[in-house]
N, C-alpha and C. Protein backbone atom coordinates (compact mmCIF):
# COMPACT_ATOMS: atom_id res chain seq x y z
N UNK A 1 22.85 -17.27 -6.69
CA UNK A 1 23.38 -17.01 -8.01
C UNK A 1 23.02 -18.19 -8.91
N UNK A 2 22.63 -17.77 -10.23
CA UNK A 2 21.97 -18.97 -11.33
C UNK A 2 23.74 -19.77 -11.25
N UNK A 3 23.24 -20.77 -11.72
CA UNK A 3 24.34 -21.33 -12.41
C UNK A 3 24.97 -20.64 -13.39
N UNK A 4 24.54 -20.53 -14.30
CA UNK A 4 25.13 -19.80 -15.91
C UNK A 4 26.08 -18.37 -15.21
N UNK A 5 25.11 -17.71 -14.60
CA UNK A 5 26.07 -16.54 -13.81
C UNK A 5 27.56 -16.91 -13.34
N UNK A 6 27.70 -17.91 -12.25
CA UNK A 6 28.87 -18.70 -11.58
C UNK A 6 29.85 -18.99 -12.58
N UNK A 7 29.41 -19.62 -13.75
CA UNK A 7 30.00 -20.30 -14.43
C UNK A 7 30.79 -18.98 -15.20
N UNK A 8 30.32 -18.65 -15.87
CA UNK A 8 30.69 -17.04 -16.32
C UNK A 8 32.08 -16.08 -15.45
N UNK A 9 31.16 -15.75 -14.27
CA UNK A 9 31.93 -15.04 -13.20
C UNK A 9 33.71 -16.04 -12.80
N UNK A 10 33.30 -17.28 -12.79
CA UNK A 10 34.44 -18.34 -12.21
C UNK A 10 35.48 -17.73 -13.30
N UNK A 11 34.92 -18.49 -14.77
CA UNK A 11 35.73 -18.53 -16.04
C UNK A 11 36.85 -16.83 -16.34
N UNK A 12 36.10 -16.37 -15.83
CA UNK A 12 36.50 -15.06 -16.08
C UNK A 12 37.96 -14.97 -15.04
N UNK A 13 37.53 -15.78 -13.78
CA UNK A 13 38.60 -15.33 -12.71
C UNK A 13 39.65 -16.65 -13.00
N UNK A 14 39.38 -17.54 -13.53
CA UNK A 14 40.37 -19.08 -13.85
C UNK A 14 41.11 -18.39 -15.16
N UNK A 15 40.91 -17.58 -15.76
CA UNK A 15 41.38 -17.28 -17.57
C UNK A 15 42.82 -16.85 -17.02
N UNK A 16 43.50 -16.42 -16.39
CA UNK A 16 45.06 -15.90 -15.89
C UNK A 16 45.40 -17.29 -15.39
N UNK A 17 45.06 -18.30 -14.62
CA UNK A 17 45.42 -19.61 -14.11
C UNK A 17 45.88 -20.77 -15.22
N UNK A 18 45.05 -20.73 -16.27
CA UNK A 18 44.74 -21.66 -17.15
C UNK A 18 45.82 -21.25 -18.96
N UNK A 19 46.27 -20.07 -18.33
CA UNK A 19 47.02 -19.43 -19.31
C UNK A 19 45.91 -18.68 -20.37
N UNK A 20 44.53 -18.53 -20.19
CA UNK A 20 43.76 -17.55 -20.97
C UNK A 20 43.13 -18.76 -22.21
N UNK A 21 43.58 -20.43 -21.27
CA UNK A 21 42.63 -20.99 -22.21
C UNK A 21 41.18 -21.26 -22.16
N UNK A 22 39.85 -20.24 -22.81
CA UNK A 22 38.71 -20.38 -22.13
C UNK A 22 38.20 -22.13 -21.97
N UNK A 23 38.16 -23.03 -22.82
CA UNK A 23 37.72 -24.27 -22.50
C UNK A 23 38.42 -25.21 -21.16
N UNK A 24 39.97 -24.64 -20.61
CA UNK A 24 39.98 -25.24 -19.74
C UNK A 24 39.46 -24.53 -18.21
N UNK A 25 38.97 -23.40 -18.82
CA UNK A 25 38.63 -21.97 -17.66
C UNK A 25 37.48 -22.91 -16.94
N UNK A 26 36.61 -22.98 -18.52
CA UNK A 26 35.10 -22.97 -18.41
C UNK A 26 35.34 -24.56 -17.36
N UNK A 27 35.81 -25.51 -17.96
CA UNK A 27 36.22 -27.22 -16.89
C UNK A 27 36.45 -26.66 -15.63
N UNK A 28 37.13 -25.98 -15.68
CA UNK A 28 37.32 -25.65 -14.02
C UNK A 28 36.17 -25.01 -13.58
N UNK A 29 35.39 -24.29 -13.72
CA UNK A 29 34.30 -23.29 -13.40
C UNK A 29 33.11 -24.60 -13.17
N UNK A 30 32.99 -25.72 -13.84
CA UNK A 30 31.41 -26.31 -14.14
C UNK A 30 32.06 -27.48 -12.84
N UNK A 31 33.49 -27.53 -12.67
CA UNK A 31 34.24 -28.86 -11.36
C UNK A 31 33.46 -27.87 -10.37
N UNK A 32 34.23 -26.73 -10.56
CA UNK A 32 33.49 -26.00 -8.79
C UNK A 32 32.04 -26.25 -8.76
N UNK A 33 31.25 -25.51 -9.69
CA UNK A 33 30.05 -25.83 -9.59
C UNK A 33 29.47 -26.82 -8.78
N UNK A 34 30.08 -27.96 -9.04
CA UNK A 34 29.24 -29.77 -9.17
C UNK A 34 29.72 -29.86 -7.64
N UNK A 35 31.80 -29.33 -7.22
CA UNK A 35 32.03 -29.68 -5.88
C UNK A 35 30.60 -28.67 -5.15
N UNK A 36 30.76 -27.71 -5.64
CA UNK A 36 29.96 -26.24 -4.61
C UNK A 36 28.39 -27.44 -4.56
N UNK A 37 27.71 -28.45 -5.26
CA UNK A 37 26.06 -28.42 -5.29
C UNK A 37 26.35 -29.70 -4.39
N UNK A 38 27.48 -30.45 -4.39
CA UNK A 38 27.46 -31.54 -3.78
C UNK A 38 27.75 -30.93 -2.48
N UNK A 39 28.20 -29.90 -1.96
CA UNK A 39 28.10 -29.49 -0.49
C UNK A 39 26.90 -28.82 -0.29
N UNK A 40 26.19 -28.73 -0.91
CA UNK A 40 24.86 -28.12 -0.91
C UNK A 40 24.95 -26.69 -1.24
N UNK A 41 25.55 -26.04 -1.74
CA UNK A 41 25.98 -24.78 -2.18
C UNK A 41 25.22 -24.56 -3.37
N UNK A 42 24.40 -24.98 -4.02
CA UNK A 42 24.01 -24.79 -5.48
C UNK A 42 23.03 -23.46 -5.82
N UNK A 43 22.32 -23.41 -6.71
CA UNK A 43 21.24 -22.47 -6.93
C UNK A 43 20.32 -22.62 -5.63
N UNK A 44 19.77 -21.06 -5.41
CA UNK A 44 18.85 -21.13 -4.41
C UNK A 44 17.79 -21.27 -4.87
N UNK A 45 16.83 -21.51 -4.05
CA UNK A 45 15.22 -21.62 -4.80
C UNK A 45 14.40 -20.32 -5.45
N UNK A 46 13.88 -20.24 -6.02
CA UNK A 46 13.42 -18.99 -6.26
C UNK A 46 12.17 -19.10 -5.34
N UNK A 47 12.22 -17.63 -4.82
CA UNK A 47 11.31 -16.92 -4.48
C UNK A 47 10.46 -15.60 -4.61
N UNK A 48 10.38 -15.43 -5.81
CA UNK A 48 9.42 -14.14 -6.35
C UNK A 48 8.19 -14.53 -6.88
N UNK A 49 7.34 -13.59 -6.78
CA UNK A 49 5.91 -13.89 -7.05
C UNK A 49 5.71 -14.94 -8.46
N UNK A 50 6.54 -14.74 -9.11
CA UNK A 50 5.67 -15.53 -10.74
C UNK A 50 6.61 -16.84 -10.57
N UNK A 51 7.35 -17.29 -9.69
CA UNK A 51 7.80 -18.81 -8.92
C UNK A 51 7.27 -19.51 -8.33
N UNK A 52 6.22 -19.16 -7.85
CA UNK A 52 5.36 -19.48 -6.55
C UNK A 52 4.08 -20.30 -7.17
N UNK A 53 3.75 -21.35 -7.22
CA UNK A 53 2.61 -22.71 -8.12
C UNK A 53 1.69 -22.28 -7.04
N UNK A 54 0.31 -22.12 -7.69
CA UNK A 54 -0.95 -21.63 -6.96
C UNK A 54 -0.69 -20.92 -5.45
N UNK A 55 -0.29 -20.05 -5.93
CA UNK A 55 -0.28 -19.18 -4.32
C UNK A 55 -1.44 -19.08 -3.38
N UNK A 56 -2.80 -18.55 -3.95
CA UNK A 56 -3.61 -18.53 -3.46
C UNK A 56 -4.11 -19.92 -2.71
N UNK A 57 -3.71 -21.18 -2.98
CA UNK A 57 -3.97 -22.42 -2.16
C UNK A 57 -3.18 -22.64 -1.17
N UNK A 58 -1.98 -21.92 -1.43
CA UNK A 58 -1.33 -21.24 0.23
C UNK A 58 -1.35 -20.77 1.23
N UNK A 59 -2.29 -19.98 0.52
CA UNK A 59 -2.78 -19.12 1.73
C UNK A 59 -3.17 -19.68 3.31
N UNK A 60 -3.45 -19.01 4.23
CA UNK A 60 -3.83 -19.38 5.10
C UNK A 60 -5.39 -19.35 5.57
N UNK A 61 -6.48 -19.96 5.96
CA UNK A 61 -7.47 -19.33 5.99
C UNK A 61 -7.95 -17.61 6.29
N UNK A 62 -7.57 -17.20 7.45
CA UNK A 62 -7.38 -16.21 7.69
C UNK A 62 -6.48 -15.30 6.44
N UNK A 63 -5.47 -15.83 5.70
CA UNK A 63 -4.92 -15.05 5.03
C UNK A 63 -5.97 -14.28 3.55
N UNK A 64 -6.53 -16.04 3.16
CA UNK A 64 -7.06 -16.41 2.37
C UNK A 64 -8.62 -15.09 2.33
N UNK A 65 -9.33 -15.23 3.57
CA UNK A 65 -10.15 -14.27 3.86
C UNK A 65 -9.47 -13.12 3.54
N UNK A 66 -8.99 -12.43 4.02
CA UNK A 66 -8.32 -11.20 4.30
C UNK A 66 -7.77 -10.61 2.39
N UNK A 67 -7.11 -11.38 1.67
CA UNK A 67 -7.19 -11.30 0.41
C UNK A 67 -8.39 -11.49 -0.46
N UNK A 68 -9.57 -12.20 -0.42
CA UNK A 68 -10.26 -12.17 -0.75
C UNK A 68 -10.92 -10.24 -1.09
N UNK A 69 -11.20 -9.90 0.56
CA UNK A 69 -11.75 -8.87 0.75
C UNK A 69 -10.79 -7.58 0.29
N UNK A 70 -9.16 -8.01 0.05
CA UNK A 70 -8.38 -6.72 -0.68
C UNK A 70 -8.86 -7.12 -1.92
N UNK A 71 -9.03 -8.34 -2.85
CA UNK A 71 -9.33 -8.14 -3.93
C UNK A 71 -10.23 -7.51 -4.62
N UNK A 72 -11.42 -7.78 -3.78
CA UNK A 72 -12.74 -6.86 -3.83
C UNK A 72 -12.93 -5.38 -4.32
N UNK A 73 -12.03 -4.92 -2.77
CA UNK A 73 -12.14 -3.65 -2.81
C UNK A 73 -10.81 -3.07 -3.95
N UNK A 74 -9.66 -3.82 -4.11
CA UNK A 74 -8.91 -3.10 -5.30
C UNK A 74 -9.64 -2.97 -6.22
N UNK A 75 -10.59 -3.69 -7.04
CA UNK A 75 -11.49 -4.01 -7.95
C UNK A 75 -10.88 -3.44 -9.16
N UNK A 76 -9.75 -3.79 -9.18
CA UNK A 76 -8.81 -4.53 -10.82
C UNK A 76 -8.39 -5.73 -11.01
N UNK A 77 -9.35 -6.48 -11.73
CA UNK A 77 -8.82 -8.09 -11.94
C UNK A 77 -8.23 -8.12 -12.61
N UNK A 78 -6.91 -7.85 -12.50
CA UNK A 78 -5.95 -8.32 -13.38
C UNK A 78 -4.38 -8.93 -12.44
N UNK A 79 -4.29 -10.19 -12.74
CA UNK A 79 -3.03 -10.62 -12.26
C UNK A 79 -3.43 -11.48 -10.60
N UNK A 80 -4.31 -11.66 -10.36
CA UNK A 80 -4.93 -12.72 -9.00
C UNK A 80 -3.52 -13.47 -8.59
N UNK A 81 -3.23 -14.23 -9.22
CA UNK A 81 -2.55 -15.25 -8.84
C UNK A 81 -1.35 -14.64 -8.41
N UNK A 82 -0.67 -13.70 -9.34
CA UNK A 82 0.43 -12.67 -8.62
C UNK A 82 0.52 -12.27 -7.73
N UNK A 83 -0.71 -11.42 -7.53
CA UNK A 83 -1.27 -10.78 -6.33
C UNK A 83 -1.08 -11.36 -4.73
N UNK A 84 -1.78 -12.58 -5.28
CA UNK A 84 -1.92 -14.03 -3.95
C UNK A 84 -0.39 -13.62 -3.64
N UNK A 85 0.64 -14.05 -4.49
CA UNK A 85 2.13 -14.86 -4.22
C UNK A 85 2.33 -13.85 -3.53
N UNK A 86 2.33 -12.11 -3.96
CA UNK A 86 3.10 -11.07 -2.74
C UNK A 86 2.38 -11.38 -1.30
N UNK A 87 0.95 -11.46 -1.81
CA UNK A 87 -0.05 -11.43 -0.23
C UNK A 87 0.93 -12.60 0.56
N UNK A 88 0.59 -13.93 -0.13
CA UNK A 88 1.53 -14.79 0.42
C UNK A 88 3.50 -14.43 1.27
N UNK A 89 3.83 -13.85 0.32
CA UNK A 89 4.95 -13.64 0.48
C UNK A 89 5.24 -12.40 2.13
N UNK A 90 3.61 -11.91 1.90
CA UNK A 90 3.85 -10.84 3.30
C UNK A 90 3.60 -11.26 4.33
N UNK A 91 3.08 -12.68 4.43
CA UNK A 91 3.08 -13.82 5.30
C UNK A 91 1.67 -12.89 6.60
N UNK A 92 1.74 -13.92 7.38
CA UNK A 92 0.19 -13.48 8.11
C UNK A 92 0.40 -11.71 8.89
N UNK A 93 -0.52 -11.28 8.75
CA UNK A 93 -0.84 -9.87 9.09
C UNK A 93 -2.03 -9.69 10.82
N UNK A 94 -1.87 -8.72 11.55
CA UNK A 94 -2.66 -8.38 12.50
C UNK A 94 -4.12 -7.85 11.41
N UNK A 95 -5.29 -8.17 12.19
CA UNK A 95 -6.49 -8.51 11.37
C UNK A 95 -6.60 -6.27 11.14
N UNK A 96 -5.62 -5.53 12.21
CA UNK A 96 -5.83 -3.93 12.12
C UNK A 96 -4.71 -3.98 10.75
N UNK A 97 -3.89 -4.45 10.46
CA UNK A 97 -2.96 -4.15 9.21
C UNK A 97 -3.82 -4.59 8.38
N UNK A 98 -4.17 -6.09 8.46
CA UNK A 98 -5.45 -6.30 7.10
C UNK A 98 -6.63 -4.78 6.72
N UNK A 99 -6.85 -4.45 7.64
CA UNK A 99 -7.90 -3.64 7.66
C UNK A 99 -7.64 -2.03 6.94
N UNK A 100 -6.14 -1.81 7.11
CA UNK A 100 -5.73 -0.86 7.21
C UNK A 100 -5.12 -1.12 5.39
N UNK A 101 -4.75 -2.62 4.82
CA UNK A 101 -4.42 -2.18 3.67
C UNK A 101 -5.94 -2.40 2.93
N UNK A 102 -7.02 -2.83 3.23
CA UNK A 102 -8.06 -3.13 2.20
C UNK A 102 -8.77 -1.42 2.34
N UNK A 103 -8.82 -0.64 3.22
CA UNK A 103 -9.13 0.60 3.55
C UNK A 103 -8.12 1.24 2.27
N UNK A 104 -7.18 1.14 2.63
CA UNK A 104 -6.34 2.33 1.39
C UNK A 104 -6.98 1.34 -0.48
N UNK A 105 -6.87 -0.19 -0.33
CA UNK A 105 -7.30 -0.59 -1.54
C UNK A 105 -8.20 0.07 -2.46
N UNK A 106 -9.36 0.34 -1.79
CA UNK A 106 -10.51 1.28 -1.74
C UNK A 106 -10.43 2.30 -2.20
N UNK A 107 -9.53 2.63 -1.28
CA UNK A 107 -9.25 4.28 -1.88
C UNK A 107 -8.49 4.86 -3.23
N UNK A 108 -7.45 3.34 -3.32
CA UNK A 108 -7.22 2.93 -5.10
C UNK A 108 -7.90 3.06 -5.93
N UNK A 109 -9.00 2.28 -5.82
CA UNK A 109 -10.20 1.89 -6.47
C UNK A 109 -10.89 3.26 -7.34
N UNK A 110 -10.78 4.25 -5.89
CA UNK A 110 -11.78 5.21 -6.17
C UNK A 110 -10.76 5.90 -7.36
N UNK A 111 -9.40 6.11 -6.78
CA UNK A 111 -8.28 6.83 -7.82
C UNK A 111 -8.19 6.45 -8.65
N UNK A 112 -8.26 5.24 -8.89
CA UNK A 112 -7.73 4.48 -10.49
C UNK A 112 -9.28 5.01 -11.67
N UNK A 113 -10.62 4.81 -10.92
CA UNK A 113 -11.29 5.66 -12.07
C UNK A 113 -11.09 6.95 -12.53
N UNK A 114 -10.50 7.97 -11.40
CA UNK A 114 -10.02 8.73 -12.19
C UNK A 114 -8.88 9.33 -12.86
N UNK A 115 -7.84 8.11 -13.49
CA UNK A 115 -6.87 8.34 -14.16
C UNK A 115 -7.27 8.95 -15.36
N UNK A 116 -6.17 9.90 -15.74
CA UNK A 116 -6.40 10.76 -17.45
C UNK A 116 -6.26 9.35 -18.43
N UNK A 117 -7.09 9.33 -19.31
CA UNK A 117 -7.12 8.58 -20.42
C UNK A 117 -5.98 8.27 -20.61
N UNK A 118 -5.70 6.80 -21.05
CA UNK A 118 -4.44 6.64 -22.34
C UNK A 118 -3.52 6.50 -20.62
N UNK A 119 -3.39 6.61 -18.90
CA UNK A 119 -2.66 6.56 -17.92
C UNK A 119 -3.11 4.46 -17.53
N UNK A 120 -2.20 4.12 -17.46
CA UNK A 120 -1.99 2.47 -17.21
C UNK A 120 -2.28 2.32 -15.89
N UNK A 121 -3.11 1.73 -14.69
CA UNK A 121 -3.25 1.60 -13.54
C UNK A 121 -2.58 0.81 -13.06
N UNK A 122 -1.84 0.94 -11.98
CA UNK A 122 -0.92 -0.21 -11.52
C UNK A 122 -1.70 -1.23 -10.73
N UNK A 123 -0.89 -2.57 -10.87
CA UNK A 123 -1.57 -3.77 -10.77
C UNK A 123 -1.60 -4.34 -9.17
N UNK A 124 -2.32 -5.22 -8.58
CA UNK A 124 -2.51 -5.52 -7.77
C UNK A 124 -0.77 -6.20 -7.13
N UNK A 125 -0.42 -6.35 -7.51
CA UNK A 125 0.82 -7.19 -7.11
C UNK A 125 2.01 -5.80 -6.92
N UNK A 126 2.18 -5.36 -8.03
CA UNK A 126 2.82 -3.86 -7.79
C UNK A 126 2.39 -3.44 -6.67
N UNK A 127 0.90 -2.72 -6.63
CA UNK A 127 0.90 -1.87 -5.41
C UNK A 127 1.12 -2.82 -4.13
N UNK A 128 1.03 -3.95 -4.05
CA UNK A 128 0.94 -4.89 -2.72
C UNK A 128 2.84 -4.99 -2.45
N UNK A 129 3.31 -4.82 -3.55
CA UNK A 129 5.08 -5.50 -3.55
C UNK A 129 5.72 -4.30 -2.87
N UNK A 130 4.84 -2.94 -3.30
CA UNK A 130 5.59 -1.25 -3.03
C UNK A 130 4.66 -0.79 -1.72
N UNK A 131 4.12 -1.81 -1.11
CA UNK A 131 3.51 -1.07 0.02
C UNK A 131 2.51 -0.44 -0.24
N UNK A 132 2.17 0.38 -1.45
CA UNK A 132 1.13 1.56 -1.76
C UNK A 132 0.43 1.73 -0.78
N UNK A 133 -0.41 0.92 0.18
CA UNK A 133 -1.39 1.13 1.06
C UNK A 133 -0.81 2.20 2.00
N UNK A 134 0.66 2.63 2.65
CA UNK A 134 0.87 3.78 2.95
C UNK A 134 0.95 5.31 2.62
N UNK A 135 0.67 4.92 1.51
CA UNK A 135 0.68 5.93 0.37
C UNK A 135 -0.73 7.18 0.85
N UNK A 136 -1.78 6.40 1.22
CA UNK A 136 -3.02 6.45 1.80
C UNK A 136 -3.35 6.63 2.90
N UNK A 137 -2.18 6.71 4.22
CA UNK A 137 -2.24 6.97 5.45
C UNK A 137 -2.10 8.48 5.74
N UNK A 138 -2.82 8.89 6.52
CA UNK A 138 -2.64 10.23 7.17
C UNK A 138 -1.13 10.21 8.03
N UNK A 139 -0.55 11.27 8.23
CA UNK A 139 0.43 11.65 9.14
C UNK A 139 -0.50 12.25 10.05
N UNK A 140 0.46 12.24 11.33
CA UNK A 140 -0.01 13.17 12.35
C UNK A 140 -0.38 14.87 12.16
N UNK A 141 0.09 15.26 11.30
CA UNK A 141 0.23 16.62 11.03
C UNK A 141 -1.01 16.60 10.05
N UNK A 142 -1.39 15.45 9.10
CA UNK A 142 -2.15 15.72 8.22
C UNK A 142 -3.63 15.26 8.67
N UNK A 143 -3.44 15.13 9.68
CA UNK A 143 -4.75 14.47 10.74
C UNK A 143 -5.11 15.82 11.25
N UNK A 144 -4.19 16.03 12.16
CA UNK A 144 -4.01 17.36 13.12
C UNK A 144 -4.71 18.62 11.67
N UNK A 145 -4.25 18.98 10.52
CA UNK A 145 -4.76 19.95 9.54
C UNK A 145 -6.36 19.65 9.66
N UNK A 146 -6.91 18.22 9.23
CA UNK A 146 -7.65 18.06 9.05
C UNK A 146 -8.82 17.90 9.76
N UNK A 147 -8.34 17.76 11.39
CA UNK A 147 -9.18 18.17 12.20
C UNK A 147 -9.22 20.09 12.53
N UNK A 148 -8.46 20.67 12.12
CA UNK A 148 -8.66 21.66 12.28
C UNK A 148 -9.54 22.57 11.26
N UNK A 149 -9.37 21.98 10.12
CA UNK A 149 -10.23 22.52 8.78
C UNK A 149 -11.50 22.14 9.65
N UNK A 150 -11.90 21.07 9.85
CA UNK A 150 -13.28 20.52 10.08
C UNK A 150 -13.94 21.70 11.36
N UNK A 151 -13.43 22.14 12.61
CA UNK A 151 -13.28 23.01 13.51
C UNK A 151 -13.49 24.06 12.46
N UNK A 152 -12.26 24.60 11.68
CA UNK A 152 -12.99 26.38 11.13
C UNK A 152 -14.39 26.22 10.02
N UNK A 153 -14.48 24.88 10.05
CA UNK A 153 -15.89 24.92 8.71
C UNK A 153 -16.65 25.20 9.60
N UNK A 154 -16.99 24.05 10.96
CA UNK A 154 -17.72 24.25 11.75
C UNK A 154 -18.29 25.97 12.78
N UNK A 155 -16.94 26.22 13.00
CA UNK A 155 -16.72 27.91 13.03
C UNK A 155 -17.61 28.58 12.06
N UNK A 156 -17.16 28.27 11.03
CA UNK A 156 -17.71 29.41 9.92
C UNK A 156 -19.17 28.89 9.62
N UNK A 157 -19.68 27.62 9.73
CA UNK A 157 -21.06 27.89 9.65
C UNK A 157 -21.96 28.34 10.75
N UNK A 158 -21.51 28.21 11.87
CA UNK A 158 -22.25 28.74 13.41
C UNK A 158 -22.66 29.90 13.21
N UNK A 159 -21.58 30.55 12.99
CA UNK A 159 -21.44 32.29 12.72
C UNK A 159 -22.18 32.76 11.44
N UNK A 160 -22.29 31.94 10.39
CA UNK A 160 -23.01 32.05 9.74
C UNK A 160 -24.58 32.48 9.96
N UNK A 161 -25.11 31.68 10.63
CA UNK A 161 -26.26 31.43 11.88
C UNK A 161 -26.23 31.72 12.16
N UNK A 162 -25.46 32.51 13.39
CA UNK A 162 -25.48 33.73 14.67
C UNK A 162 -25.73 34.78 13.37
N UNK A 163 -25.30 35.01 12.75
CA UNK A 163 -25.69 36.39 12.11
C UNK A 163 -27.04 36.12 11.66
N UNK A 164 -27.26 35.40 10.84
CA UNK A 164 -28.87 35.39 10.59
C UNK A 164 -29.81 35.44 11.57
N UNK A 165 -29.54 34.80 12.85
CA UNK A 165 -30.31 34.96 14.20
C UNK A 165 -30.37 36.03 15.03
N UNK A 166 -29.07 36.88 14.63
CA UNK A 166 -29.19 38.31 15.18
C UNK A 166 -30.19 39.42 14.28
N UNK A 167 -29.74 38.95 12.94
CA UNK A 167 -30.45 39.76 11.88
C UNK A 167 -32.08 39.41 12.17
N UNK A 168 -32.63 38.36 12.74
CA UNK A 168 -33.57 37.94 12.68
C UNK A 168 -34.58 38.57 13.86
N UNK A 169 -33.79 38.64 15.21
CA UNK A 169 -33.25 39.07 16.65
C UNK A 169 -33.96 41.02 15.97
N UNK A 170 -33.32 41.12 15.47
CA UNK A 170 -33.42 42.69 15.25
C UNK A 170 -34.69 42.87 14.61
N UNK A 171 -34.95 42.53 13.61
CA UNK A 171 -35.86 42.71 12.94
C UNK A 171 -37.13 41.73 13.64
N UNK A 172 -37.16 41.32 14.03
CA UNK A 172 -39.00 40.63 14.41
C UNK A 172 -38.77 40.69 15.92
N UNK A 173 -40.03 40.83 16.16
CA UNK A 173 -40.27 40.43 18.00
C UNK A 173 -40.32 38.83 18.29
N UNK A 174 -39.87 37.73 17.41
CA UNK A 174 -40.29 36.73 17.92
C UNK A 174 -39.43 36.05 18.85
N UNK A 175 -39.70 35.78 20.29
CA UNK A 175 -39.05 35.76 21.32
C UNK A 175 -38.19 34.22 20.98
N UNK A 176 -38.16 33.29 20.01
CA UNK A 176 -36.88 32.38 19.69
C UNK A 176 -35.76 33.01 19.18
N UNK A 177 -35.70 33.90 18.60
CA UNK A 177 -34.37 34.32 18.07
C UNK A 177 -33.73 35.01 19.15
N UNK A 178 -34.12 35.48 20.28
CA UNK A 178 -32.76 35.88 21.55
C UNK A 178 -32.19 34.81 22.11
N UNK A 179 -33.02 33.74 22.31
CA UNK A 179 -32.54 31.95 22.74
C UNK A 179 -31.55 31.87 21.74
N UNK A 180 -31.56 31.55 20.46
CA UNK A 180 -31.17 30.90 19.56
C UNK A 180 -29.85 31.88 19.54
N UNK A 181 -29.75 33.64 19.19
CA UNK A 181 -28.63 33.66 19.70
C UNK A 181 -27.76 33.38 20.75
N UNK A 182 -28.36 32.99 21.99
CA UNK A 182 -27.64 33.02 23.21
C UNK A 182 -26.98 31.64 22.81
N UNK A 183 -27.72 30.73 22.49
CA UNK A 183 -27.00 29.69 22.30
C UNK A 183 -26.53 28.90 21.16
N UNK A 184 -26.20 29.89 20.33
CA UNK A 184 -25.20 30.04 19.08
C UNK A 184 -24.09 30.35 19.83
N UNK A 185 -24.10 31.71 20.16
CA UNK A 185 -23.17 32.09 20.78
C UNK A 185 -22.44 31.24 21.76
N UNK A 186 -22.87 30.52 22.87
CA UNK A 186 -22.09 29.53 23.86
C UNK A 186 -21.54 28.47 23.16
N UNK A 187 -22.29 28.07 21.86
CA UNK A 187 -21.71 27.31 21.13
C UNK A 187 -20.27 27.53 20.24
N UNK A 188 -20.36 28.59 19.89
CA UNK A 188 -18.95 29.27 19.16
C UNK A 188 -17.92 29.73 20.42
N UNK A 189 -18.45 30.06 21.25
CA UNK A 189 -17.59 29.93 22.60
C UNK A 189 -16.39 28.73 22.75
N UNK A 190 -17.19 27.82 23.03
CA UNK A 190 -16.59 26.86 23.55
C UNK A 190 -16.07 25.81 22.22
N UNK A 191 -16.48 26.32 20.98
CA UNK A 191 -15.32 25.47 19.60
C UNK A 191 -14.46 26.30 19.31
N UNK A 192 -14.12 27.90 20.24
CA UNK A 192 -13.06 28.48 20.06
C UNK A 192 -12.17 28.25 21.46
N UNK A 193 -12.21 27.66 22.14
CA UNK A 193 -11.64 27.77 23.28
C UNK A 193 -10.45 26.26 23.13
């Protein structure tokens, strides 16, 4: 709690003690204070990103790398030094989490060009403070969809092919198109099974 807050909050609770006189409220409120800092009780330090004096010289090498390469790929320079203090603030990462937020950064990157005109892109420090990089992860289910789309595309172009190879099969004597169906066919076999 700031000081000014304490002092405030105290005065408010001393005003029934003091008979509702605020100047002797407020004396009593600034005594606690001074007893509360001399026990070490005082203001805490701040710790939020725009507190933090050159963050980026904080860093750790490894950290230092690893931000480098999210900055890159976010590729909105705006706010670096902010940026650093959350990176900083998320303290060292497995080199697969590094990997895993400069991968979604990327994929920012690609989204933020296509915001509608006159839409504000959020800043490197925002998306790093809100996580965003999960924002960008598949679920199991949305993995699982997406391997299955990939399976019926694959489906649907085989068959595509088997029909032209049958159509082909029918109409000409040329002895590749009974191969080519046979093994279309074993092929759609076994991506339906």
């Amino acid at each position: 709690m700031k000081k000014r807050d304490f002092i405030q909050q105290a005065t408010i609770q001393f005003m029934p003690e003091t008979e509702w006189n605020i100047d002797k409220s407020i004396q009593y409120a600034e005594k606690l204070w001074l007893k509360l800092e001399q026990k070490d009780y005082g203001d805490t330090k701040p710790i939020g990103p725009h507190e933090i004096k050159k963050p980026y010289d904080k860093l750790t090498p490894a950290m230092k790398t690893a931000f480098d390469l999210f900055w890159l790929a976010f590729d909105h320079k705006h706010g670096k030094s902010q940026a650093a203090a959350v990176w900083l603030q998320m303290g060292e990462q497995s080199k697969q989490q590094y990997f895993r937020i400069i991968k979604a950064a990327k994929q920012e990157a690609i989204r933020r060009k296509q915001l509608a005109e006159g839409m504000t892109p959020i800043m490197a420090q925002g998306w790093l403070s809100h996580e965003r990089w999960q924002d960008f992860e598949q679920s199991g289910t949305e993995k699982q969809k997406k391997q299955q789309d990939l399976a019926a595309a694959k489906i649907r172009e085989i068959t595509c092919t088997l029909n032209h190879a049958k159509s082909m099969e029918s109409n000409t004597e040329d002895e590749y198109w009974p191969k080519e169906v046979k093994r279309l066919t074993d092929q759609l076999k076994q991506l339906r099974q």
